[in-house]
C-alpha atoms as a PDB file:
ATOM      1  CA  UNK A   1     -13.688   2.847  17.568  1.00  0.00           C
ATOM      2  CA  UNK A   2     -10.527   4.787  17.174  1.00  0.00           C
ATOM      3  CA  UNK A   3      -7.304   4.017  15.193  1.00  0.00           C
ATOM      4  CA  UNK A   4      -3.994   5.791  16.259  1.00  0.00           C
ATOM      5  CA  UNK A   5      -0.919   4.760  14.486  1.00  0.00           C
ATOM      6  CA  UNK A   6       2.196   5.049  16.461  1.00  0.00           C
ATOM      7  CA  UNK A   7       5.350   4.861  15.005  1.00  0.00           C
ATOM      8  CA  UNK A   8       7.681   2.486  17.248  1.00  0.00           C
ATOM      9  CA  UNK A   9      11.054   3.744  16.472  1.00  0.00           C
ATOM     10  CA  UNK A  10      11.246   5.584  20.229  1.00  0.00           C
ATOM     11  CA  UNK A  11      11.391   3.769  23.566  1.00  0.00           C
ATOM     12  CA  UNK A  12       8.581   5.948  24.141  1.00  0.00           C
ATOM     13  CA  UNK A  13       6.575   5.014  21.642  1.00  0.00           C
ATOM     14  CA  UNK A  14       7.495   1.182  22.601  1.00  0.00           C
ATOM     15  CA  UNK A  15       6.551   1.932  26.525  1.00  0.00           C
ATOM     16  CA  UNK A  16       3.005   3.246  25.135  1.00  0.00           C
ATOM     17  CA  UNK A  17       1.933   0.033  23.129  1.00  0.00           C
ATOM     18  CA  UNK A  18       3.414  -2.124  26.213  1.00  0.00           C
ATOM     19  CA  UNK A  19       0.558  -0.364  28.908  1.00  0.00           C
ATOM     20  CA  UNK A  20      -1.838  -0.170  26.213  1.00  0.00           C
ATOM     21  CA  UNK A  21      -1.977  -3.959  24.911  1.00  0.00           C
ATOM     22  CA  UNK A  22      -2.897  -3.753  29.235  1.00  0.00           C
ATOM     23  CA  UNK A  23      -6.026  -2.206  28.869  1.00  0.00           C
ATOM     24  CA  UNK A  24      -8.646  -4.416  29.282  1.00  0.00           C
ATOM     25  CA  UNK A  25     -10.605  -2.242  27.227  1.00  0.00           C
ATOM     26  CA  UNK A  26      -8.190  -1.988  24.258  1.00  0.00           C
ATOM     27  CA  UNK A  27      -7.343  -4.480  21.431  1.00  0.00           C
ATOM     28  CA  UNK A  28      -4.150  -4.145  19.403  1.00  0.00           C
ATOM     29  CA  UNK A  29      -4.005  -5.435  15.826  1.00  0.00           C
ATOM     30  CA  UNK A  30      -0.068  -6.013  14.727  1.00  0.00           C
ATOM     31  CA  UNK A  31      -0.161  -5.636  10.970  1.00  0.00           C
ATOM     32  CA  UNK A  32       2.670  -7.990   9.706  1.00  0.00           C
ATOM     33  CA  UNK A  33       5.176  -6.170   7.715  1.00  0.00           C
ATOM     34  CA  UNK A  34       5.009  -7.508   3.960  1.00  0.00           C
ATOM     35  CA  UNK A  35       7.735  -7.347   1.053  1.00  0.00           C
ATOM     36  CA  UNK A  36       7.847  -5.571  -1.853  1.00  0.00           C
ATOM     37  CA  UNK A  37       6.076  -8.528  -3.780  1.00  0.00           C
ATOM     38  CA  UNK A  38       3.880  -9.765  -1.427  1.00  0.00           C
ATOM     39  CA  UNK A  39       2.171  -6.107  -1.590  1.00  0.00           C
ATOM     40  CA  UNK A  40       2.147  -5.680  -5.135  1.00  0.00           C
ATOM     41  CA  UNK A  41       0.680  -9.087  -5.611  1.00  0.00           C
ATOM     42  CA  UNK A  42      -1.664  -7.859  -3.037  1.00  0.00           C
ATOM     43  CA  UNK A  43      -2.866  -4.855  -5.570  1.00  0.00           C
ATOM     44  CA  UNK A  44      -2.810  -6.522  -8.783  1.00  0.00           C
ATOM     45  CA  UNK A  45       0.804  -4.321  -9.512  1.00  0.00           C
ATOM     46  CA  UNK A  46       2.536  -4.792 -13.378  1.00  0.00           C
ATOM     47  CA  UNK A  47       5.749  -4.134 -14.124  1.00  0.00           C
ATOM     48  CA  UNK A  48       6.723  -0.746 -15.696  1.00  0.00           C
ATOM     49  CA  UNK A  49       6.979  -2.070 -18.994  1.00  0.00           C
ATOM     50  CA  UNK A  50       3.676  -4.006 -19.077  1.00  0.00           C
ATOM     51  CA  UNK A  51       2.223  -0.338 -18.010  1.00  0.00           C
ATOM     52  CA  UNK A  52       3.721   1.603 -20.430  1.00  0.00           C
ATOM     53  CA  UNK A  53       3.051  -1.111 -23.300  1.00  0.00           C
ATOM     54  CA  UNK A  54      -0.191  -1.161 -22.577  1.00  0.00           C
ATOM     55  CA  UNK A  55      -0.817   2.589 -22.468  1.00  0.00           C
ATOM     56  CA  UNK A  56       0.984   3.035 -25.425  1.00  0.00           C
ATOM     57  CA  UNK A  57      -1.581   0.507 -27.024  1.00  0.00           C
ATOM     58  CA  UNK A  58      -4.687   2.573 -25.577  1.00  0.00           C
ATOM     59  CA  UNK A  59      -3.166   5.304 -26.867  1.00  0.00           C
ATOM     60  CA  UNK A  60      -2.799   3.965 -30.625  1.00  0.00           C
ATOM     61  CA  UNK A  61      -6.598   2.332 -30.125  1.00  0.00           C
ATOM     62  CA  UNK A  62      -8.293   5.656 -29.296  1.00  0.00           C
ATOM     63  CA  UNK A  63      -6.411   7.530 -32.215  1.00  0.00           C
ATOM     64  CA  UNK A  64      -6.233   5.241 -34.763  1.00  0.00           C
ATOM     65  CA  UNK A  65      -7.179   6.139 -38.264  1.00  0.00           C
ATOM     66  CA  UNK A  66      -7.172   9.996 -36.978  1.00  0.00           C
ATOM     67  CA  UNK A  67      -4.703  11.990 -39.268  1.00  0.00           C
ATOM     68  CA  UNK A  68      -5.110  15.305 -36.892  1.00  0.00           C
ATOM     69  CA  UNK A  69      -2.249  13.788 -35.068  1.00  0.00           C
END
């Protein structure tokens, strides 16, 4: 198995996938395009403040009680 990605902003590129979804031999899988939130649901994303708050926790965890600082 191969994967190519082709970019379909060219008539080109659009004349390409037409003959190869053709191919008897081929088999095209159309990944739907999702939004912003659907793919950071998708990974479990957190906002930038939730980040930050929570490094900024780590951060006092690991060093706390250490004067060196």
């Amino acid at each position: 198995m191969t994967t190519i990605i082709i970019e379909e902003n060219s008539p080109q590129a659009k004349q390409l996938l037409e003959y190869i979804k053709m191919l008897p031999f081929a088999t095209m899988i159309e990944e739907k395009k999702k939004s912003f939130r659907e793919a950071a649901e998708e990974c479990d994303a957190v906002s930038v403040d939730e980040f930050f708050d929570d490094l900024d926790n780590r951060i006092k965890k690991r060093y706390a009680g250490n004067t060196a600082i």
